[in-house]
Protein backbone atom coordinates (compact mmCIF):
# COMPACT_ATOMS: atom_id res chain seq x y z
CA UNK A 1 0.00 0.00 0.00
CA UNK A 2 2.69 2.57 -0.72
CA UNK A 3 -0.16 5.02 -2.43
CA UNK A 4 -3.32 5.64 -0.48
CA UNK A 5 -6.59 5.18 -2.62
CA UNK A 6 -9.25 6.68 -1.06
CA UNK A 7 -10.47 8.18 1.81
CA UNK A 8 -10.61 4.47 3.56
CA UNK A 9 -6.87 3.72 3.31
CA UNK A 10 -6.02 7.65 4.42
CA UNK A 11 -8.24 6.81 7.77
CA UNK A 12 -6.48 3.86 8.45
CA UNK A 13 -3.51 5.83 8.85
CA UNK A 14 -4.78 8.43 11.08
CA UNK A 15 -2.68 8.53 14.31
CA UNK A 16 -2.92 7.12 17.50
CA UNK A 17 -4.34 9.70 19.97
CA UNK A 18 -0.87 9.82 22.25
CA UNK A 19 -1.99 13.17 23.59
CA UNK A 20 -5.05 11.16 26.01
CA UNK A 21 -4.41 11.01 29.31
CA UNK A 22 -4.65 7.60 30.99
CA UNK A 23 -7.72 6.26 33.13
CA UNK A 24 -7.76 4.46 36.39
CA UNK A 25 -8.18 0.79 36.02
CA UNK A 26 -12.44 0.59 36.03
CA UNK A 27 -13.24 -1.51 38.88
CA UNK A 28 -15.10 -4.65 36.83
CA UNK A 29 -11.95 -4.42 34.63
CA UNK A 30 -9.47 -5.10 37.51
CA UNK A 31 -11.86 -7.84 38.81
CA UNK A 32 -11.80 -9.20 35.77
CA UNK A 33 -8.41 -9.26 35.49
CA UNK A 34 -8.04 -11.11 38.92
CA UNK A 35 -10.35 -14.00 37.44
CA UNK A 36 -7.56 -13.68 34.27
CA UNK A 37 -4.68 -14.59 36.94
CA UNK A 38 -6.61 -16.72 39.07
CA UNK A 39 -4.48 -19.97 38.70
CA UNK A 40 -1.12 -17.78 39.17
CA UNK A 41 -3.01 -15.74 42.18
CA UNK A 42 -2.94 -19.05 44.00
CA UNK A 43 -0.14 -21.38 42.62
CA UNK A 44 2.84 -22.41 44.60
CA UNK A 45 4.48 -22.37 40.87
CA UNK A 46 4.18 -18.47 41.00
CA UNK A 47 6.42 -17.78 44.26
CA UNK A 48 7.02 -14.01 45.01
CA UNK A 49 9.15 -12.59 47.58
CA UNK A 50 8.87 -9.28 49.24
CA UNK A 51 11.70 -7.02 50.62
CA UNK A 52 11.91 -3.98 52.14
CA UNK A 53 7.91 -3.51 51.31
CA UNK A 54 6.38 -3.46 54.86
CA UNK A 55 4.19 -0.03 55.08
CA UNK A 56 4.73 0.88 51.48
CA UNK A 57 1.74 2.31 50.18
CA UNK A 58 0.21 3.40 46.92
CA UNK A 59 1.37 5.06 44.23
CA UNK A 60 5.09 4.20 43.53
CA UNK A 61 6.79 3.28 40.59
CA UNK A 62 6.64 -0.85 39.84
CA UNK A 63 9.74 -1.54 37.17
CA UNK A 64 9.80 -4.90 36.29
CA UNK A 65 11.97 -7.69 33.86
CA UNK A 66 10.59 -8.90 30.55
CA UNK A 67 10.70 -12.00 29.63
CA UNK A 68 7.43 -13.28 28.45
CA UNK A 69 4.05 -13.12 28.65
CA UNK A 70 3.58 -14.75 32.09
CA UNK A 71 5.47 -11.09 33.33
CA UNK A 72 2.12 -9.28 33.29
CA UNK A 73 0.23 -12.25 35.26
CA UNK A 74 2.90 -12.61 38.29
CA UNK A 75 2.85 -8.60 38.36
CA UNK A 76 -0.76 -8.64 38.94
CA UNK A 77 -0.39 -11.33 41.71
CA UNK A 78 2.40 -8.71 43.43
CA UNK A 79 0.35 -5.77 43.70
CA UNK A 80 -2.73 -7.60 44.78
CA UNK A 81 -5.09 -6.09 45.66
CA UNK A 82 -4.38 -2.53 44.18
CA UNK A 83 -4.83 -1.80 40.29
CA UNK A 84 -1.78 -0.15 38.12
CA UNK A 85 -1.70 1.72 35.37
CA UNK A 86 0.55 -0.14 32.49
CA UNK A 87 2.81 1.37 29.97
CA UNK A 88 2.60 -0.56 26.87
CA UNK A 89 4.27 -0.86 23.55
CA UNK A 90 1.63 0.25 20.80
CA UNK A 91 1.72 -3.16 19.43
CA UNK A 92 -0.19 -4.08 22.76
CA UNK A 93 -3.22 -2.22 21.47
CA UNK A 94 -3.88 -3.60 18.19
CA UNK A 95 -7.25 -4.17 18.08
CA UNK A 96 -7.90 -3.85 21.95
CA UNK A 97 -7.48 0.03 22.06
CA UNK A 98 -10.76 1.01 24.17
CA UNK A 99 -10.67 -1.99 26.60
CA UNK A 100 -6.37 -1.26 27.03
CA UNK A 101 -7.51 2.40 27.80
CA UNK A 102 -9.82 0.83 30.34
CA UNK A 103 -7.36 -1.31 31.89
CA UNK A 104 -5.47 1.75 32.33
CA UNK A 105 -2.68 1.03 30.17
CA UNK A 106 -0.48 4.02 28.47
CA UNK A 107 1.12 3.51 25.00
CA UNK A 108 4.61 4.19 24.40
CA UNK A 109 6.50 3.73 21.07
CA UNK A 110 9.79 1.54 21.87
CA UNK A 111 13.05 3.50 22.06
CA UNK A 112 12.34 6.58 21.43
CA UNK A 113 12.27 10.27 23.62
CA UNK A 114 8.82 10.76 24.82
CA UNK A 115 8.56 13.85 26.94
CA UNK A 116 4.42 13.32 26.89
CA UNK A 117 5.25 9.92 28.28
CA UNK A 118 6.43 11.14 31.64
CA UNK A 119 3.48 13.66 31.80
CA UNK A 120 0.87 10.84 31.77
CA UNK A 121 3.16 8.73 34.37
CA UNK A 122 3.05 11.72 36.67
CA UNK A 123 -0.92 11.97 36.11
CA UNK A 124 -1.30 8.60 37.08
CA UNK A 125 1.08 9.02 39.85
CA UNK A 126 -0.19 11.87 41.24
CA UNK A 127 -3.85 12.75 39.76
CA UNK A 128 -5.42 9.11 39.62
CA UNK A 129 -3.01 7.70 42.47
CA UNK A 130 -2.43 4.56 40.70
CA UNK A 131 1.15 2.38 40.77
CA UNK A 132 2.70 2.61 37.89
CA UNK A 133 4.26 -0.33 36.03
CA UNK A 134 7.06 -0.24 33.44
CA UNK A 135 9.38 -2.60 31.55
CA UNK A 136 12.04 -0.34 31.17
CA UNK A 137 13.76 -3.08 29.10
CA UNK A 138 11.07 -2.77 25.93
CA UNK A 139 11.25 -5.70 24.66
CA UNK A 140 11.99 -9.77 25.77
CA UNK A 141 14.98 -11.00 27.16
CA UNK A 142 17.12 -12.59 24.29
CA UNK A 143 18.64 -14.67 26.73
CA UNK A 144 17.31 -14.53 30.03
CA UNK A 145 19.48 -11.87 30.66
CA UNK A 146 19.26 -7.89 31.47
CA UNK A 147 18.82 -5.65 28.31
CA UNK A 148 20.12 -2.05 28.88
CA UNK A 149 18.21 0.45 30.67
CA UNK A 150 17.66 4.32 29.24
CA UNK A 151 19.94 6.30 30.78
CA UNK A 152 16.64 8.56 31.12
CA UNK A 153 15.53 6.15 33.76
CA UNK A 154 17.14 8.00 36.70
CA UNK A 155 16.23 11.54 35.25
CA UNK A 156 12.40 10.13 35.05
CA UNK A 157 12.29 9.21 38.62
CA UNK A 158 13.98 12.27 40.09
CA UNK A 159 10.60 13.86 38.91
CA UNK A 160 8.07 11.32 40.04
CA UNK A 161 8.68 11.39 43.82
CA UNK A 162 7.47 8.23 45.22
CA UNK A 163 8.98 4.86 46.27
CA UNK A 164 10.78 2.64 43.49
CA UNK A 165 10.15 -1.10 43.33
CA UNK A 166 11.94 -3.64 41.35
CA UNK A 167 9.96 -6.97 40.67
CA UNK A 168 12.75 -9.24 39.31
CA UNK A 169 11.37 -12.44 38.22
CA UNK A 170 12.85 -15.73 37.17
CA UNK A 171 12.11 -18.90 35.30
CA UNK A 172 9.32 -16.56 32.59
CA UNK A 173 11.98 -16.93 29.81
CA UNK A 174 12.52 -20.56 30.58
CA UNK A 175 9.05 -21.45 30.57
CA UNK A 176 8.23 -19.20 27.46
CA UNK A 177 11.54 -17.99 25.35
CA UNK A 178 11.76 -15.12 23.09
CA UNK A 179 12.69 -17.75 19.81
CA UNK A 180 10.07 -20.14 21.00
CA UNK A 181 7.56 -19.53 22.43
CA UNK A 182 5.73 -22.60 23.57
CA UNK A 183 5.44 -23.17 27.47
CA UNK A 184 7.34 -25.31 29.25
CA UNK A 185 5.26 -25.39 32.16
CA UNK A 186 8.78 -24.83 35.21
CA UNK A 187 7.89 -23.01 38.04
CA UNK A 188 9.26 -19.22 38.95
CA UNK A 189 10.25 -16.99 41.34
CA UNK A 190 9.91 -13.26 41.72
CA UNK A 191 11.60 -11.17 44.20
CA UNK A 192 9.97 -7.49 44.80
CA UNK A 193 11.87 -4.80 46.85
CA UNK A 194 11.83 -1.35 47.47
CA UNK A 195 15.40 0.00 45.98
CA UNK A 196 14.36 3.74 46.56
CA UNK A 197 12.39 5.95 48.88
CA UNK A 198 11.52 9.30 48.26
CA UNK A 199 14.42 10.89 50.69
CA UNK A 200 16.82 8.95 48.20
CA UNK A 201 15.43 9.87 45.18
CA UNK A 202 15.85 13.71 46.36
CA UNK A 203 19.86 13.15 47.95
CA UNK A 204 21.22 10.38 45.11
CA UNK A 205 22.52 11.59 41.80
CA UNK A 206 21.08 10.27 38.54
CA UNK A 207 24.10 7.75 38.31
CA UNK A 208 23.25 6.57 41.44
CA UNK A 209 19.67 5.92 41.32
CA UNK A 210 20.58 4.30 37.68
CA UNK A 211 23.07 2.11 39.47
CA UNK A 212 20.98 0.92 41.86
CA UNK A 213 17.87 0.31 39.62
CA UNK A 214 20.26 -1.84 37.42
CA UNK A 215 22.13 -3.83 40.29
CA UNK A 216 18.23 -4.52 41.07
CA UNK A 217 17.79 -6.55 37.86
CA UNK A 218 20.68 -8.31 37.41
CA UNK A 219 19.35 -12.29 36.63
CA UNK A 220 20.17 -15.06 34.33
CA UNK A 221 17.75 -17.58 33.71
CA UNK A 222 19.86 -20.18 32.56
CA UNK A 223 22.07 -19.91 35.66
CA UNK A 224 19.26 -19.84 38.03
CA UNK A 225 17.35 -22.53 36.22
CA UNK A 226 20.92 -24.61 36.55
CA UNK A 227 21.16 -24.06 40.66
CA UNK A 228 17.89 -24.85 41.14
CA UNK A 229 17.75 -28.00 38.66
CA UNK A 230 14.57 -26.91 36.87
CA UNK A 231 14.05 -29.57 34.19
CA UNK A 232 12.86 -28.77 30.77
CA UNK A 233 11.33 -32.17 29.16
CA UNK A 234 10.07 -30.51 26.05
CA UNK A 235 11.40 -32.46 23.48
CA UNK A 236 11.76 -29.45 20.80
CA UNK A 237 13.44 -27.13 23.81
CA UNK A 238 16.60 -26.09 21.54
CA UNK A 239 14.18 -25.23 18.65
CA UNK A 240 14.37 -21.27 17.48
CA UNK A 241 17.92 -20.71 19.60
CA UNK A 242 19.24 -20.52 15.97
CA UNK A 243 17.47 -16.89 16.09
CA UNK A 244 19.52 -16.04 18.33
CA UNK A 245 22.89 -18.26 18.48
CA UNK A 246 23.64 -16.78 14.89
CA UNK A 247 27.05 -16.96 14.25
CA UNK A 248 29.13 -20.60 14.65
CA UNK A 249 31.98 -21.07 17.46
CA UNK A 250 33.82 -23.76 15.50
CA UNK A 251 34.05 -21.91 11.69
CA UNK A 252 33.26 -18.83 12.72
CA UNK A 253 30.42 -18.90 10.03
CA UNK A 254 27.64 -16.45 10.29
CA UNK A 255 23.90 -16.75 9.71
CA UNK A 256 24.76 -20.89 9.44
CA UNK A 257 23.09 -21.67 12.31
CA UNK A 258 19.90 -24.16 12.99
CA UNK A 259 18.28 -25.48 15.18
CA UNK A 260 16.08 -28.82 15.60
CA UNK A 261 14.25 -30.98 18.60
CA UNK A 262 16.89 -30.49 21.36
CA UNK A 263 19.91 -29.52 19.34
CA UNK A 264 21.36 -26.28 17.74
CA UNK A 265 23.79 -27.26 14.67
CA UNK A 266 26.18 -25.27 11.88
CA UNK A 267 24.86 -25.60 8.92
CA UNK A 268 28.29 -25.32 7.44
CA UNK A 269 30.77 -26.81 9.07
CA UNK A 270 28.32 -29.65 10.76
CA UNK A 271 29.09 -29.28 14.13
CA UNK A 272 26.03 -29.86 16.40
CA UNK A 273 25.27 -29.05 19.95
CA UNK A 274 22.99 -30.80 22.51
CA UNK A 275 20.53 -28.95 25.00
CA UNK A 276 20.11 -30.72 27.70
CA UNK A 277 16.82 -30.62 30.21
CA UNK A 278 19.23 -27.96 32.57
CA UNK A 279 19.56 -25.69 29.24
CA UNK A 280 23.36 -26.34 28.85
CA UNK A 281 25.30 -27.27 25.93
CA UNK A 282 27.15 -30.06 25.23
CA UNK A 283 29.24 -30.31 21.88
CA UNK A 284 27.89 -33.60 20.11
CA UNK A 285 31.88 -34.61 18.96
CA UNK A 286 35.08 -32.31 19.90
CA UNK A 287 35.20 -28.90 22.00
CA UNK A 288 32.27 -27.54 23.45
CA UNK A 289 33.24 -23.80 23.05
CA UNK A 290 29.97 -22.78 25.60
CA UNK A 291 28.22 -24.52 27.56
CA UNK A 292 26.06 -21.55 28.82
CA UNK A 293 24.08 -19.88 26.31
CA UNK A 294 24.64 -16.39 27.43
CA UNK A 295 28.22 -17.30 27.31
CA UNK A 296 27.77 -17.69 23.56
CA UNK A 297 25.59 -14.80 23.05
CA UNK A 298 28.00 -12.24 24.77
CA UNK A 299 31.10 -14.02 22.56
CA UNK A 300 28.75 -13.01 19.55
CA UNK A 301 28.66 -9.09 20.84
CA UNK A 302 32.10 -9.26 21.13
CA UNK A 303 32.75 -10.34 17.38
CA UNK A 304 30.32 -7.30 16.03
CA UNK A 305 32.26 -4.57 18.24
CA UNK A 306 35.37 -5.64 16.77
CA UNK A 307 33.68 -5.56 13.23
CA UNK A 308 33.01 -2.03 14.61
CA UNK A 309 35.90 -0.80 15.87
CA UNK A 310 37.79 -2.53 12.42
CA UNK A 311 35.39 -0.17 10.31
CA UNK A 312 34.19 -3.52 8.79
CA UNK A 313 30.69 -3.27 10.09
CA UNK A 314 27.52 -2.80 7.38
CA UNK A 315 23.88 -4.69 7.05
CA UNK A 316 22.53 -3.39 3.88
CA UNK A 317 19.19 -4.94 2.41
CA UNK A 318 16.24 -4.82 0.54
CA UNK A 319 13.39 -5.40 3.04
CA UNK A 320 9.28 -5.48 3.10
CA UNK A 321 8.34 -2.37 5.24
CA UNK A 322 4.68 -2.55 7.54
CA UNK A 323 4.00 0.63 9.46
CA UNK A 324 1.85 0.97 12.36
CA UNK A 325 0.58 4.19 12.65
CA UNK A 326 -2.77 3.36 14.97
CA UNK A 327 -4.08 0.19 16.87
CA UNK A 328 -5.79 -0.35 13.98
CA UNK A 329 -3.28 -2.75 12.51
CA UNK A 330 -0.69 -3.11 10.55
CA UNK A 331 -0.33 -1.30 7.04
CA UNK A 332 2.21 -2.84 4.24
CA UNK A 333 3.35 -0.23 2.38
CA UNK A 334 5.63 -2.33 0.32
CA UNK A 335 9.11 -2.59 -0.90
CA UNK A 336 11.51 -0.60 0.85
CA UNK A 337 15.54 -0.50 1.96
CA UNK A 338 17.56 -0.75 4.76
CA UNK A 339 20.77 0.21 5.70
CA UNK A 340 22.93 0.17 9.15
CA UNK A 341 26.40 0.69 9.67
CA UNK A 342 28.88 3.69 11.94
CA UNK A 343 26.08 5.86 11.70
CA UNK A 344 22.67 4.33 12.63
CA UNK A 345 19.84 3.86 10.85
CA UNK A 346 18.49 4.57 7.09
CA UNK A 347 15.33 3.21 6.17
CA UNK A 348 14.01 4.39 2.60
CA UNK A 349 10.49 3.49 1.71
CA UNK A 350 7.29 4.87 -0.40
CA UNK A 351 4.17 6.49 1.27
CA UNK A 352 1.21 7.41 -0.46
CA UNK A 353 3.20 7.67 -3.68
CA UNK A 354 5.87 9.83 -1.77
CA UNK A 355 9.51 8.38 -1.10
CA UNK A 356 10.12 8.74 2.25
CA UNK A 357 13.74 8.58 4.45
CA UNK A 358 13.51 7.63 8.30
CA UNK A 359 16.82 8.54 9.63
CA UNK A 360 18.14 6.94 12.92
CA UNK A 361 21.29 7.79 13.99
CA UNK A 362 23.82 6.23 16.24
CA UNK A 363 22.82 8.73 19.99
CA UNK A 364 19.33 8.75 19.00
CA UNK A 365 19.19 4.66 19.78
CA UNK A 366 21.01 3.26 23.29
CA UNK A 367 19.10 -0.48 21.93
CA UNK A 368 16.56 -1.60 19.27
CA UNK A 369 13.42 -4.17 19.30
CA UNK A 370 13.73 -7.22 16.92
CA UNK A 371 10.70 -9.75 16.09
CA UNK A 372 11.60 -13.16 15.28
CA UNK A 373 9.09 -15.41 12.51
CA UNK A 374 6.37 -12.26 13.73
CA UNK A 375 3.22 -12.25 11.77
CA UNK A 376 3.99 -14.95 9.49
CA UNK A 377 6.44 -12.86 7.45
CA UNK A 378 9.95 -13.85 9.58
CA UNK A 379 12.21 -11.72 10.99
CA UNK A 380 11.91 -8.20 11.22
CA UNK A 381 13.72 -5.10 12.86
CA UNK A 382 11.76 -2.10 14.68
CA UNK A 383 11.99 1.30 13.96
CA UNK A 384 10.03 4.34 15.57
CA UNK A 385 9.40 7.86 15.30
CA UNK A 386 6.94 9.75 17.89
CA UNK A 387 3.56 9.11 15.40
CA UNK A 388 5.06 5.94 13.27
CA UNK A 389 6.61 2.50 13.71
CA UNK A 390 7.95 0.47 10.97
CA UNK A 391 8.30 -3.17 10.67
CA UNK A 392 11.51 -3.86 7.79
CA UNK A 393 11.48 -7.90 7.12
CA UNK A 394 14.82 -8.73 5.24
CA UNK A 395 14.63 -9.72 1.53
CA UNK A 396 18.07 -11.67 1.45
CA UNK A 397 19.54 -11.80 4.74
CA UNK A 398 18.52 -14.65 7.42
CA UNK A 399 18.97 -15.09 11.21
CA UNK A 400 20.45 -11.01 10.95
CA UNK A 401 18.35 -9.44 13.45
CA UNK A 402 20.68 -10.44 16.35
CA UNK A 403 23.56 -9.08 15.04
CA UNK A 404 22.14 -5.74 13.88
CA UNK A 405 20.65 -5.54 18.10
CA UNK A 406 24.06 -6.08 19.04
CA UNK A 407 25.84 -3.61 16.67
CA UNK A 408 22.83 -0.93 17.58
CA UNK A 409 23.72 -1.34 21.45
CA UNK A 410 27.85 -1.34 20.52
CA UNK A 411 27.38 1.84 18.53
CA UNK A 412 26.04 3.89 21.39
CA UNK A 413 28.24 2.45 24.12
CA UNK A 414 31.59 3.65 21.46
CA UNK A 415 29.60 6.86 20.75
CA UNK A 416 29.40 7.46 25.00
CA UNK A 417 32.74 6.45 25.28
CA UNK A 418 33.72 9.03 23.07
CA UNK A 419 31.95 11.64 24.30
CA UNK A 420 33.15 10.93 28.24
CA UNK A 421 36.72 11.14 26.52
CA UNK A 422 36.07 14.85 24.97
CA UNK A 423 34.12 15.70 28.24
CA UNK A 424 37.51 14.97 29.91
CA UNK A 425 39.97 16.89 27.79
């Protein structure tokens, strides 16, 4: 649909109304959503630990890990009985916009700098007296591990002036990873704990409050499901890693890898690794290079900031672009083309018979969302201005997404690096 044909397609691409301010959680609506969580209300699966909560009361600020869907059911279970107000990713609200607005949830448009954003936390916060609960993450755990926070974190909560709470929860991803998504059925534990009180939120500095939020959601799922020997008996367990284990430890062979049942293999060179029911890896013949996956994973960051630093670095492609300007769904507006390398972003694609550029540079992104096999249409890599969000699936390139979240995440830690160097001199 890169030309709009009538009045119909130009309404579809009307704008989603970010200026509304959010509503409290209607009281049928938060009832309802107790019924929702009723088996994880009262499992013994769903453990959650409190620290440092006694005589906290409403509002405060909930920030919470992401790993799957099951995040949004144990959070309800924590704040029991009180209702929160929710930010959510506009892909949340496709096709559920009025009852989302009901539940009290606030859209937000992943990784970008949205001043309007803190406005409507503060009128929950302080107008509807509702908790607030955030992801600052954006997106899924890769690999049961922390994704970076916004730096904006600690400004945002010098502003909001009332008690911080971490809920850090493990065994989600297990259950329910990113690359595949079917549940495993392991129990989890949470752990929720006040890391900040309003007196510390006025004395600490930005850097502190940020280091303190972070040290507050350090986890790693495979370690913790390893300790506390939580076995995974689904047969196809290893299936999708592939997604994310891109690049061979043996040949050194990118986008070669596969995955199948319980195993992850090269493509190339042939060499094949086991998962076993622990979620550790076990070469098949030879060296096993790692036996942790996020061992693996952080090797593979390693190899794209040196592709960096070397100058070598450039994903360049042809790509299928969807945009998603409303809740209304998403809107292919055909062919497009996609380039990243030293300096971000550049996206060129056709709008109602207009060529369009979306420009992203290197400090405008700290991270970047990815979609794996999403929609039917594969892999796909997220871009978003304030009104728009683009979907670009790759023509040519498989198994790429990884490795372009990596480089986008490398970039900005060389570009800060830099700039701490001039600030010095």
């Amino acid at each position: 649909m890169g030309q709009f044909d009538n009045k119909k397609d130009r309404d579809l691409y009307t704008k989603f109304d970010m200026q509304k301010k959010p509503e409290k959680q209607r009281w049928y609506l938060k009832i309802l959503a107790w019924i929702i969580c009723f088996p994880v209300m009262l499992s013994s699966k769903r453990q959650i630990k409190k620290i440092n909560m006694d005589g906290i009361k409403t509002p405060y600020i909930l920030l919470c890990n992401h790993n799957a869907f099951m995040d949004f059911k144990v959070t309800t279970k924590a704040i029991f009985p009180h209702s929160a107000n929710y930010v959510v990713a506009i892909d949340g609200f496709i096709h559920r916009e009025g009852l989302l607005r009901k539940v009290g949830c606030i859209c937000k448009r992943k990784f970008t700098n949205d001043i309007l954003l803190v406005r409507h936390i503060l009128y929950a916060l302080n107008t509807l007296k509702q908790i607030v609960v955030l992801y600052p993450e954006a997106r899924y755990s890769l690999v049961g591990t922390p994704s970076p926070l916004p730096e904006s974190l600690g400004k945002m909560m010098k502003l909001v002036k009332v008690p911080v709470v971490v809920l850090n929860m493990n065994g989600h991803y297990i259950d329910s990873p990113f690359w595949n998504l079917k549940h495993r059925k392991n129990r989890s534990e949470a752990v929720m704990t006040k890391v900040l009180d309003v007196d510390e939120l006025k004395e600490l500095s930005v850097e502190e409050i940020n280091k303190k939020i972070s040290e507050a959601f350090i986890y790693d799922e495979y370690r913790w499901q390893k300790e506390n020997k939580i076995r995974t008996t689904y047969k196809k367990r290893a299936e999708g890693i592939h997604k994310v284990l891109y690049k061979c430890p043996n040949c050194n062979k990118e986008y070669c890898m596969d995955s199948k049942d319980s195993s992850v293999f090269c493509t190339e060179c042939g060499k094949i690794y086991d998962m076993d029911e622990y979620g550790q890896l076990k070469a098949r013949a030879g060296k096993t290079e790692f036996s942790f996956i996020p061992d693996w994973y952080e090797w593979e960051r390693e190899e794209v900031r040196k592709e960096i630093i070397a100058g070598k670095y450039l994903i360049e492609d042809d790509v299928d672009v969807d945009s998603l300007p409303n809740a209304k769904g998403f809107i292919n507006i055909g062919p497009g083309h996609l380039k990243h390398d030293k300096n971000g972003f550049v996206l060129d694609y056709n709008l109602d018979g207009n060529k369009r550029t979306l420009i992203k540079d290197v400090p405008s992104m700290y991270s970047c969302h990815i979609e794996v096999e999403y929609n039917g249409k594969g892999d796909c890599i997220d871009l978003s201005t304030l009104d728009d969000t683009f979907h670009a699936y790759f023509k040519n390139y498989k198994n790429v997404v990884t490795k372009i979240h990596f480089a986008t995440e490398e970039l900005y830690k060389l570009y800060q690096e830099k700039e701490n160097k001039t600030e010095k001199l």
